[in-house]
C-alpha atoms as a PDB file:
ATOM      1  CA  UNK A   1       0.000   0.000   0.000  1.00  0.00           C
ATOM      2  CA  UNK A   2       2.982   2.342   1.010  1.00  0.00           C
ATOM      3  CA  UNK A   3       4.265   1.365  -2.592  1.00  0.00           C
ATOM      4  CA  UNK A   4       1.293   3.051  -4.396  1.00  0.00           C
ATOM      5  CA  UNK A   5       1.122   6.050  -2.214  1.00  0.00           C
ATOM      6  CA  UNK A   6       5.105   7.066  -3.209  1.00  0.00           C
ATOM      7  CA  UNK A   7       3.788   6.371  -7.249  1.00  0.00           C
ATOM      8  CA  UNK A   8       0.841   8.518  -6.976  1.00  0.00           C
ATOM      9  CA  UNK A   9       2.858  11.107  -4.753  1.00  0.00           C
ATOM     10  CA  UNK A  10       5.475  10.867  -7.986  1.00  0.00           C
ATOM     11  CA  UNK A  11       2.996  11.475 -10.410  1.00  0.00           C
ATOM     12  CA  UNK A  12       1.673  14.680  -8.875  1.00  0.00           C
ATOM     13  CA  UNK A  13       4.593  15.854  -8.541  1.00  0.00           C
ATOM     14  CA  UNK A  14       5.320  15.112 -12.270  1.00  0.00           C
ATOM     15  CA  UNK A  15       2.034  16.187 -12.933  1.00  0.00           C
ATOM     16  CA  UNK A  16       3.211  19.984 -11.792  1.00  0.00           C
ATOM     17  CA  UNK A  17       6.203  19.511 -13.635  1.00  0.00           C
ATOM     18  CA  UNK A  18       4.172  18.441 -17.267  1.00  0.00           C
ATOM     19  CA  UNK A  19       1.894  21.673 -16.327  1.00  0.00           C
ATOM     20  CA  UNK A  20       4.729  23.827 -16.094  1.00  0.00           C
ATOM     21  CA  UNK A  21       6.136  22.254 -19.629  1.00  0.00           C
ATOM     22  CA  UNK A  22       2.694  23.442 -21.038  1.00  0.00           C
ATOM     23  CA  UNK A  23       2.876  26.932 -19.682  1.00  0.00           C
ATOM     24  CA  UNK A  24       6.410  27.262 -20.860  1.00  0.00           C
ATOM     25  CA  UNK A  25       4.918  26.138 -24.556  1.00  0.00           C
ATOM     26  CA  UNK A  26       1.969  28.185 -24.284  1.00  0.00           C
ATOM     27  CA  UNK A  27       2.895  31.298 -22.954  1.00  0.00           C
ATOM     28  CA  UNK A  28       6.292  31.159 -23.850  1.00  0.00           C
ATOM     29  CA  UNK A  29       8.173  32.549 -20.553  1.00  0.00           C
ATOM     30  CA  UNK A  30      11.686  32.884 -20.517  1.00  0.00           C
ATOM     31  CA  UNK A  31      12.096  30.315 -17.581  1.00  0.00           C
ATOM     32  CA  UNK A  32      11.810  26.169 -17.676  1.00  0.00           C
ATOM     33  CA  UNK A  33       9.158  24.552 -17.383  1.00  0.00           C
ATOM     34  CA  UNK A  34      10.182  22.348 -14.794  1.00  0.00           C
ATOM     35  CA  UNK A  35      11.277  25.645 -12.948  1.00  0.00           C
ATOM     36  CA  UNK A  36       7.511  26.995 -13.513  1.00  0.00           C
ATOM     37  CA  UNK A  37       6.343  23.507 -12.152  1.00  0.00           C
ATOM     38  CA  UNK A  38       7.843  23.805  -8.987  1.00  0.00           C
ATOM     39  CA  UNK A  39       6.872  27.693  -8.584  1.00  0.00           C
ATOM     40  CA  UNK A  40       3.396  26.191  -9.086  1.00  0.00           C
ATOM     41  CA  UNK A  41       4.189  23.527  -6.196  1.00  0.00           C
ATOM     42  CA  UNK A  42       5.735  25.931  -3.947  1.00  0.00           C
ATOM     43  CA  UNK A  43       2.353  28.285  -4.314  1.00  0.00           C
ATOM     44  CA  UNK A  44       0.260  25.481  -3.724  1.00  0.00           C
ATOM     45  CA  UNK A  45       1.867  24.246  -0.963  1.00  0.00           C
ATOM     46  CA  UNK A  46       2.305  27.708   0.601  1.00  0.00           C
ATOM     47  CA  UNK A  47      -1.606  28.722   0.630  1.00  0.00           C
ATOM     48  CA  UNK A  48      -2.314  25.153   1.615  1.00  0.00           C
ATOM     49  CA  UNK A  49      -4.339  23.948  -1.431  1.00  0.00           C
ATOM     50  CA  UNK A  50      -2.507  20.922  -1.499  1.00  0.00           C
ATOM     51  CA  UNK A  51      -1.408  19.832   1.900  1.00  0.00           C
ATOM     52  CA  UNK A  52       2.328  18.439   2.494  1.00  0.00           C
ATOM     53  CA  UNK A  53       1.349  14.997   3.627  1.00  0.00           C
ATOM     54  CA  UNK A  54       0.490  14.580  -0.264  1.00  0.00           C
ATOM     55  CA  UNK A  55       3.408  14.900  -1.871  1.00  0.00           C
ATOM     56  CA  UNK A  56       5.557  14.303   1.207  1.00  0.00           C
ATOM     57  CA  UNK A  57       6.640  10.376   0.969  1.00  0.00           C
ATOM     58  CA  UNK A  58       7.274  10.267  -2.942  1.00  0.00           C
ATOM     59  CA  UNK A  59       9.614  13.884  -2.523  1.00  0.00           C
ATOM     60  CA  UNK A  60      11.440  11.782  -0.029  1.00  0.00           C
ATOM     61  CA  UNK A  61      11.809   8.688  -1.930  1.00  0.00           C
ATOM     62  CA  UNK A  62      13.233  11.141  -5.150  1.00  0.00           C
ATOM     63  CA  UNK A  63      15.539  12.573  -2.938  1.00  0.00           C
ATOM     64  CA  UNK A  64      16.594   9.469  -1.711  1.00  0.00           C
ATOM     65  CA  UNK A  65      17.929   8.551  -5.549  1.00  0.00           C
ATOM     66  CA  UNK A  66      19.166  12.556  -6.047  1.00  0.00           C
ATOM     67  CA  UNK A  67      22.763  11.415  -6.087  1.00  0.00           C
ATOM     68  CA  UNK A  68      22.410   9.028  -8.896  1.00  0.00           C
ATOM     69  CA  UNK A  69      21.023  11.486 -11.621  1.00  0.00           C
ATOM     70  CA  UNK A  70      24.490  13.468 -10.763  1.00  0.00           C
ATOM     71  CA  UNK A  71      26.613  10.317 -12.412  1.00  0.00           C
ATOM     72  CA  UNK A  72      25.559  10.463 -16.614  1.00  0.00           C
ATOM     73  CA  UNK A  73      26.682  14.539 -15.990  1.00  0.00           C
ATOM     74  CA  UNK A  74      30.225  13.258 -14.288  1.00  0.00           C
ATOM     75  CA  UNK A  75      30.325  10.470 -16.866  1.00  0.00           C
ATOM     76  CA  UNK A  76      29.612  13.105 -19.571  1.00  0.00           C
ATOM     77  CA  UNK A  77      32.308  15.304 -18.498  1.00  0.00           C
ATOM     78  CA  UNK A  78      34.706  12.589 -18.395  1.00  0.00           C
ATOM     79  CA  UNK A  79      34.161  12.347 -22.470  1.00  0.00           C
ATOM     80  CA  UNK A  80      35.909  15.720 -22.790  1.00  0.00           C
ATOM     81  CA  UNK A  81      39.398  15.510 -21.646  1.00  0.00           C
ATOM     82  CA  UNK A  82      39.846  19.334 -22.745  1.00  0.00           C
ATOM     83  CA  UNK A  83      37.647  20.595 -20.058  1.00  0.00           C
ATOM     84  CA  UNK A  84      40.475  19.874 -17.695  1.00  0.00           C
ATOM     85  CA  UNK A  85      43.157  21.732 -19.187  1.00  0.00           C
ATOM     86  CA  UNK A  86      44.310  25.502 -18.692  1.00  0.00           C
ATOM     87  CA  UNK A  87      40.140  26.415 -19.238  1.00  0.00           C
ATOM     88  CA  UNK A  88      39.602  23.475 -16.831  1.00  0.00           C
ATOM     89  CA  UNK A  89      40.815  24.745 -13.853  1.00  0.00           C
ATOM     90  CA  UNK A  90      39.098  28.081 -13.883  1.00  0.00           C
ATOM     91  CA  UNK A  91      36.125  25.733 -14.647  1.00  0.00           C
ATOM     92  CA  UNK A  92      36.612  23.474 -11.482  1.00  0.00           C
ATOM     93  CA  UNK A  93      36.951  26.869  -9.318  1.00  0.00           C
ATOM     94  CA  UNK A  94      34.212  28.175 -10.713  1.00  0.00           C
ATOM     95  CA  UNK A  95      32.266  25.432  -9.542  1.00  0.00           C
ATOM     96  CA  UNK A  96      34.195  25.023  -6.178  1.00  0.00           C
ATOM     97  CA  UNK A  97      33.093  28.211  -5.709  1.00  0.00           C
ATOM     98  CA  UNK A  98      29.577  28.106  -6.828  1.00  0.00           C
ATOM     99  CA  UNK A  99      29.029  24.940  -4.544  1.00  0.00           C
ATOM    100  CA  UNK A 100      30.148  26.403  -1.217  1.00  0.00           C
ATOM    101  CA  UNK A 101      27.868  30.058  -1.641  1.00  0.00           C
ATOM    102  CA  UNK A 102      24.959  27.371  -2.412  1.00  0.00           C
ATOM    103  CA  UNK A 103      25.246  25.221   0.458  1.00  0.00           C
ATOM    104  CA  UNK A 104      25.698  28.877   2.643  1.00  0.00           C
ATOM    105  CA  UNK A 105      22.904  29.837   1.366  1.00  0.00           C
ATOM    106  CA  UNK A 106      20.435  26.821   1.159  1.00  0.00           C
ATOM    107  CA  UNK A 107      22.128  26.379   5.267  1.00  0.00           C
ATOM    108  CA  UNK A 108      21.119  29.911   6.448  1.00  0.00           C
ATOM    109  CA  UNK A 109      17.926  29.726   4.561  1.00  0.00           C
ATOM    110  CA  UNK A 110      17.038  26.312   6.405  1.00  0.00           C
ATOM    111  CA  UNK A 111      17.964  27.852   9.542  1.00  0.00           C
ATOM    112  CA  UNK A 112      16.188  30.912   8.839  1.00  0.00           C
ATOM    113  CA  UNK A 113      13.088  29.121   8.239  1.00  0.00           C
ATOM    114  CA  UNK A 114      13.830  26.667  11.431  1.00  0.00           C
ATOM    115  CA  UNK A 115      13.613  29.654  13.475  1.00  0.00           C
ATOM    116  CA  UNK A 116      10.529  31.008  12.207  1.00  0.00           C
ATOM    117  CA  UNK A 117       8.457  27.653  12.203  1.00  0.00           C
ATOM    118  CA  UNK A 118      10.250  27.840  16.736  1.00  0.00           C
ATOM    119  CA  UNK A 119       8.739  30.705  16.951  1.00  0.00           C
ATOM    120  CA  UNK A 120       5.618  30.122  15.947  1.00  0.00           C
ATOM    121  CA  UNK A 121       4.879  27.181  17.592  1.00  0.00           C
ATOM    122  CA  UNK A 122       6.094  28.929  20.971  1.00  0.00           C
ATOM    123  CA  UNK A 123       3.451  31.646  20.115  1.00  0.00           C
ATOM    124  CA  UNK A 124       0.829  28.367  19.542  1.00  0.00           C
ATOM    125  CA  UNK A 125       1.806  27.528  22.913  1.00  0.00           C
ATOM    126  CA  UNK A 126       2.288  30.666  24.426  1.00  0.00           C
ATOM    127  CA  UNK A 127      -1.474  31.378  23.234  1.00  0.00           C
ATOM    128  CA  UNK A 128      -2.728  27.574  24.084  1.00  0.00           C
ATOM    129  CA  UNK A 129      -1.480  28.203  27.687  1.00  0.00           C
ATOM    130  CA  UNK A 130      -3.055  31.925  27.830  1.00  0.00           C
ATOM    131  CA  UNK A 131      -6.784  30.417  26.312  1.00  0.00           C
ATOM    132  CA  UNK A 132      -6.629  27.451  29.098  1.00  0.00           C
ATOM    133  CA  UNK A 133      -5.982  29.681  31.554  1.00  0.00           C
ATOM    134  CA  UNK A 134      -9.264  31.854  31.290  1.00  0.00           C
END
């Protein structure tokens, strides 16, 4: 049963990602579909039209297998020896680089967000303890 949840929780999520693709073809915005897919999903999930528990086990399982979709891109660069010459090492710097001011950013973000989501549920509580107390 847990099997068919993580499908169907897959297939909505590809289901915003197809619905971007059309938008993208449609309209014709400047930005990925995929990109526009997960804007969608982020809206959704932020006004609560779709709740988190629906999407929740299948993101999991997909990010569970993130590292593997990473290997035909090393593999590819591997073809093309001249990427590591004199061009090669400004390249690997560049993405050295790039790398570390990501994970600073997606960690201060998380931890941004951490303290936000304490702070509200102290104010729940705070509040919870005030309304028993009348």
């Amino acid at each position: 049963m847990k099997g068919l949840r993580v499908i169907f929780q897959i297939a909505i999520l590809f289901a915003f990602s197809m619905i971007g693709e059309v938008l993208h073809n449609i309209c014709h915005i400047p930005i990925p579909g995929s990109i526009i897919g997960l804007i969608l999903l982020l809206v959704c999930l932020s006004f609560k039209i779709i709740p988190m528990k629906v999407i929740e086990n299948g993101a999991n399982f997909l990010l569970a297998f993130l590292p593997l979709l990473f290997i035909p891109a090393m593999i590819g660069i591997m073809k093309y020896p001249s990427l590591f010459s004199k061009s090669g090492a400004i390249l690997f710097l560049i993405v050295v680089i790039s790398t570390i001011i990501t994970m600073i950013a997606a960690g201060a973000a998380s931890q941004l967000l951490e303290m936000r989501a304490k702070k509200r549920k102290e104010k729940e509580q705070c509040n919870n303890h005030l309304s028993q107390s009348l």
